[in-house]
N, C-alpha and C. Protein backbone atom coordinates (compact mmCIF):
# COMPACT_ATOMS: atom_id res chain seq x y z
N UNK A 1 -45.08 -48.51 -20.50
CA UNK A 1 -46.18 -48.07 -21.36
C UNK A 1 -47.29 -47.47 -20.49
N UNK A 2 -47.83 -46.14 -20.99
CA UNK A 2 -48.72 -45.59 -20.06
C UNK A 2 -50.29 -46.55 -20.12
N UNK A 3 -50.81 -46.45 -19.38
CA UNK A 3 -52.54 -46.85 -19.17
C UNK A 3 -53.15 -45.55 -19.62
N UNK A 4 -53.57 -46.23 -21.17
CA UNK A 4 -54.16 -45.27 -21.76
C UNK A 4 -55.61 -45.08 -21.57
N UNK A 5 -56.22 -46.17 -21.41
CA UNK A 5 -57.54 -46.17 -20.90
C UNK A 5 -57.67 -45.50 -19.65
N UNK A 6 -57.11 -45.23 -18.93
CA UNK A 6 -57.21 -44.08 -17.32
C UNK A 6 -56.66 -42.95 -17.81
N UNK A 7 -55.99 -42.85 -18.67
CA UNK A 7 -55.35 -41.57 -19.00
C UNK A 7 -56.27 -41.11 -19.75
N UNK A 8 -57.27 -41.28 -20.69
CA UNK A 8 -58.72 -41.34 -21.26
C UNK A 8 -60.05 -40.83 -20.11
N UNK A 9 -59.95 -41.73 -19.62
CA UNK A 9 -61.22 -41.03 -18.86
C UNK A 9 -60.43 -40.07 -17.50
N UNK A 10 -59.41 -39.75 -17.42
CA UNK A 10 -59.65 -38.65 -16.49
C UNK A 10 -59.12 -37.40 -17.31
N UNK A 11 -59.25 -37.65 -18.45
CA UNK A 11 -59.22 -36.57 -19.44
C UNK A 11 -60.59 -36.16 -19.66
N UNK A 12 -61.43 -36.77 -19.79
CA UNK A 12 -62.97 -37.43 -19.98
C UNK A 12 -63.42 -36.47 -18.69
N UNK A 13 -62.80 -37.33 -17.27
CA UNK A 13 -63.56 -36.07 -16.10
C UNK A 13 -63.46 -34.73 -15.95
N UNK A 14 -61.84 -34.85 -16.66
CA UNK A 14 -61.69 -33.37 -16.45
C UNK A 14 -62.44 -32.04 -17.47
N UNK A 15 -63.35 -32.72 -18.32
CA UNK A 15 -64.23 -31.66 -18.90
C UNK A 15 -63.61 -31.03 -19.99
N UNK A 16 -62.21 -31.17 -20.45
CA UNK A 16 -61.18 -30.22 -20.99
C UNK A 16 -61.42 -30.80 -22.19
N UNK A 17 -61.19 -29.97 -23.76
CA UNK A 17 -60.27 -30.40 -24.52
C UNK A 17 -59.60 -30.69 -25.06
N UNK A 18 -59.11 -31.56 -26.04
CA UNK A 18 -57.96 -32.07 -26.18
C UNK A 18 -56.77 -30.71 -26.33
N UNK A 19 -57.23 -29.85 -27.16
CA UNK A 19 -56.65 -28.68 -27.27
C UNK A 19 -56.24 -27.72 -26.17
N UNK A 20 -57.48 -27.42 -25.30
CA UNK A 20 -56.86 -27.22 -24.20
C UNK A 20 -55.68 -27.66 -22.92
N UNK A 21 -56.07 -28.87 -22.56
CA UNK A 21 -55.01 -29.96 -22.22
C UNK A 21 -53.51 -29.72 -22.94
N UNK A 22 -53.89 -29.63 -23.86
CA UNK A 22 -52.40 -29.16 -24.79
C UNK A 22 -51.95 -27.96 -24.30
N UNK A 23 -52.86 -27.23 -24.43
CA UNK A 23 -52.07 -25.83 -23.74
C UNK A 23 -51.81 -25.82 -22.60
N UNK A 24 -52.51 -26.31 -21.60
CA UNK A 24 -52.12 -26.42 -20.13
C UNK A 24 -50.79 -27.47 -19.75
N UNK A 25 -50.70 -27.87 -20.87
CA UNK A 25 -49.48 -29.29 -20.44
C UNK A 25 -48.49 -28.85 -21.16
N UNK A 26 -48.51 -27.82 -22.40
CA UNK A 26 -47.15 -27.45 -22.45
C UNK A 26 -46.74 -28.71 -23.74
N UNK A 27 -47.57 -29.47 -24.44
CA UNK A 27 -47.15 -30.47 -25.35
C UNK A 27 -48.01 -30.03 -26.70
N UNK A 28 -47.45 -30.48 -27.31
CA UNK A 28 -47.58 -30.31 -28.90
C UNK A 28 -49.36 -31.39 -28.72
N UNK A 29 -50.25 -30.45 -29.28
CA UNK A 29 -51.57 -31.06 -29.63
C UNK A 29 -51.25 -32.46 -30.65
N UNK A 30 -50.49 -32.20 -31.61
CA UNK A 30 -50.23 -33.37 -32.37
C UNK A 30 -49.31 -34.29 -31.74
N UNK A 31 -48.86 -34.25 -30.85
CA UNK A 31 -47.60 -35.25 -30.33
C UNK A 31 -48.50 -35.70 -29.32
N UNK A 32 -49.48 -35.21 -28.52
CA UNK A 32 -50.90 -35.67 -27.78
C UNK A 32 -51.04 -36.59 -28.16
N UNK A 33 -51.50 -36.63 -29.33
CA UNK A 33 -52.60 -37.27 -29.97
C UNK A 33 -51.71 -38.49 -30.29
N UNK A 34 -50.19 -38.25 -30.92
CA UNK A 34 -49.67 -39.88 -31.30
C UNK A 34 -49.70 -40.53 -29.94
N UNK A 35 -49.21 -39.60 -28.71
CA UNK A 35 -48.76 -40.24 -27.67
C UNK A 35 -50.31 -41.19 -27.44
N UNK A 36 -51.30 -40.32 -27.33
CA UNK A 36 -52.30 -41.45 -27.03
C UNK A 36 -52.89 -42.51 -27.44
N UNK A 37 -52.41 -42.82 -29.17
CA UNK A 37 -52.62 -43.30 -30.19
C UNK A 37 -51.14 -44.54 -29.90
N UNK A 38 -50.36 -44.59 -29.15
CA UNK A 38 -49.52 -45.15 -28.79
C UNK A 38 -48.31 -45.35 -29.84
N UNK A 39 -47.86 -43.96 -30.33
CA UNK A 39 -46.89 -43.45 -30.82
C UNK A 39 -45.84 -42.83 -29.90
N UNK A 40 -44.69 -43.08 -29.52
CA UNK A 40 -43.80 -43.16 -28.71
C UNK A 40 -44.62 -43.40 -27.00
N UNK A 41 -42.92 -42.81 -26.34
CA UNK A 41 -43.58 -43.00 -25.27
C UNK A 41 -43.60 -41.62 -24.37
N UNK A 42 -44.51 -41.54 -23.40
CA UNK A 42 -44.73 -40.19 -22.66
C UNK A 42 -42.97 -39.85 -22.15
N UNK A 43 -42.46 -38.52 -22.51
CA UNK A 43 -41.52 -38.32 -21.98
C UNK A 43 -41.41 -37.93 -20.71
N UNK A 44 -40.62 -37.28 -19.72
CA UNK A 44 -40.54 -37.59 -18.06
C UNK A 44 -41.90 -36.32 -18.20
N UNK A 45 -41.05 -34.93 -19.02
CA UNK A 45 -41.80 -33.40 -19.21
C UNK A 45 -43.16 -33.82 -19.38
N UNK A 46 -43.21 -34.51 -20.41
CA UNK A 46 -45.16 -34.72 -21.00
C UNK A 46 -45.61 -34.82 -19.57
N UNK A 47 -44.96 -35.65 -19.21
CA UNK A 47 -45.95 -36.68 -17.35
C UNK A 47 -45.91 -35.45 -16.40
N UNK A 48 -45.26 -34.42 -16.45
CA UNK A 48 -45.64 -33.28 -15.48
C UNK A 48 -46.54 -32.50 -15.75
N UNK A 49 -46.17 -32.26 -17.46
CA UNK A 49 -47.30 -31.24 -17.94
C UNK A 49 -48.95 -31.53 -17.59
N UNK A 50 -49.34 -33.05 -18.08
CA UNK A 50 -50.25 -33.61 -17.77
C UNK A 50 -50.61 -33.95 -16.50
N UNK A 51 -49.60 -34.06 -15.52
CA UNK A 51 -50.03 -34.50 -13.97
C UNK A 51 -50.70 -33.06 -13.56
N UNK A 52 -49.94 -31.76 -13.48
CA UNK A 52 -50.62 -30.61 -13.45
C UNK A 52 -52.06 -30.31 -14.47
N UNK A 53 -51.94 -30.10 -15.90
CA UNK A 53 -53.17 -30.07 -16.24
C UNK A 53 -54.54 -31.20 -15.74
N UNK A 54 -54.11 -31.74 -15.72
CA UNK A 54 -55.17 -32.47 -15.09
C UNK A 54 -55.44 -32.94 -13.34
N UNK A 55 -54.49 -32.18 -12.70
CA UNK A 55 -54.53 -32.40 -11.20
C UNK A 55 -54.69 -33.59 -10.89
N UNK A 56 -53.66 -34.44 -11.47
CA UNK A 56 -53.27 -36.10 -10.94
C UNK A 56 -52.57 -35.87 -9.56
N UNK A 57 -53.55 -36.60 -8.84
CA UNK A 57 -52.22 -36.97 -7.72
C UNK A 57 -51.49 -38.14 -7.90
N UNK A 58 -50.22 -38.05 -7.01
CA UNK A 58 -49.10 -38.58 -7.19
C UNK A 58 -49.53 -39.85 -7.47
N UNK A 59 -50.43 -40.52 -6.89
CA UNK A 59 -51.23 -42.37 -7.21
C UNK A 59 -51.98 -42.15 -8.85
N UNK A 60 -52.51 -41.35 -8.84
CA UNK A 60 -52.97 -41.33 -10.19
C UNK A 60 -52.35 -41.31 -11.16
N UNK A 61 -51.44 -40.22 -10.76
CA UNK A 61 -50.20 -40.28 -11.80
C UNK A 61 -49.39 -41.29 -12.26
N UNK A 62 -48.74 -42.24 -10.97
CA UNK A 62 -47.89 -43.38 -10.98
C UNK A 62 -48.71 -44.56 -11.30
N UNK A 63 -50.21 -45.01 -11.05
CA UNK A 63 -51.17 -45.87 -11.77
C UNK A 63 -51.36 -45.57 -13.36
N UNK A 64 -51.01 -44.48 -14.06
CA UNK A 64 -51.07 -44.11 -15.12
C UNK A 64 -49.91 -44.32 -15.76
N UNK A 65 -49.09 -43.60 -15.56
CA UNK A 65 -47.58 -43.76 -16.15
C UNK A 65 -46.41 -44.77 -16.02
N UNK A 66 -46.48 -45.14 -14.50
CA UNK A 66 -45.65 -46.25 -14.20
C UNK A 66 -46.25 -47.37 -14.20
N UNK A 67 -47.16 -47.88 -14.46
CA UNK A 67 -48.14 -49.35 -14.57
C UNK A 67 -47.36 -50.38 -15.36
C-alpha cells in the first residue's frame, strides 16, 4: 500500500495540479484520484509516471511506494 500522506505533500511541493500531474504521469486524472482515495493499487506504470512527474528519487520513490 502506497504512503499516501508523502505522496500528498510532495505533490503539495511540487506546486502542480492535480490535472497537470496527470498529464505529466501519463494516468487517467480520474484513476489519480481513486488511486489516492485508496481505490486500487498504484500499478508498476503509475509509479514511473509519477516518480518522473514529480522528480522522486529512487528513496523517495521506494519510501512512498514500497513502505
Amino acid at each position: 500500500m502506497a504512503n499516501i500522506v508523502k505522496l500528498k505533500n510532495k505533490i503539495e511541493e511540487s506546486g502542480m495540479t492535480m490535472k497537470a500531474i496527470s498529464e505529466k504521469s501519463g494516468i487517467v486524472r480520474e484513476t489519480l484520484y481513486n488511486r489516492m482515495n485508496g481505490v486500487g493499487e498504484f500499478t508498476a506504470s503509475e509509479i514511473v509516471g509519477l516518480t518522473k512527474a514529480l522528480k522522486l528519487s529512487i528513496e523517495e520513490r521506494d519510501s512512498i511506494f514500497l513502505s
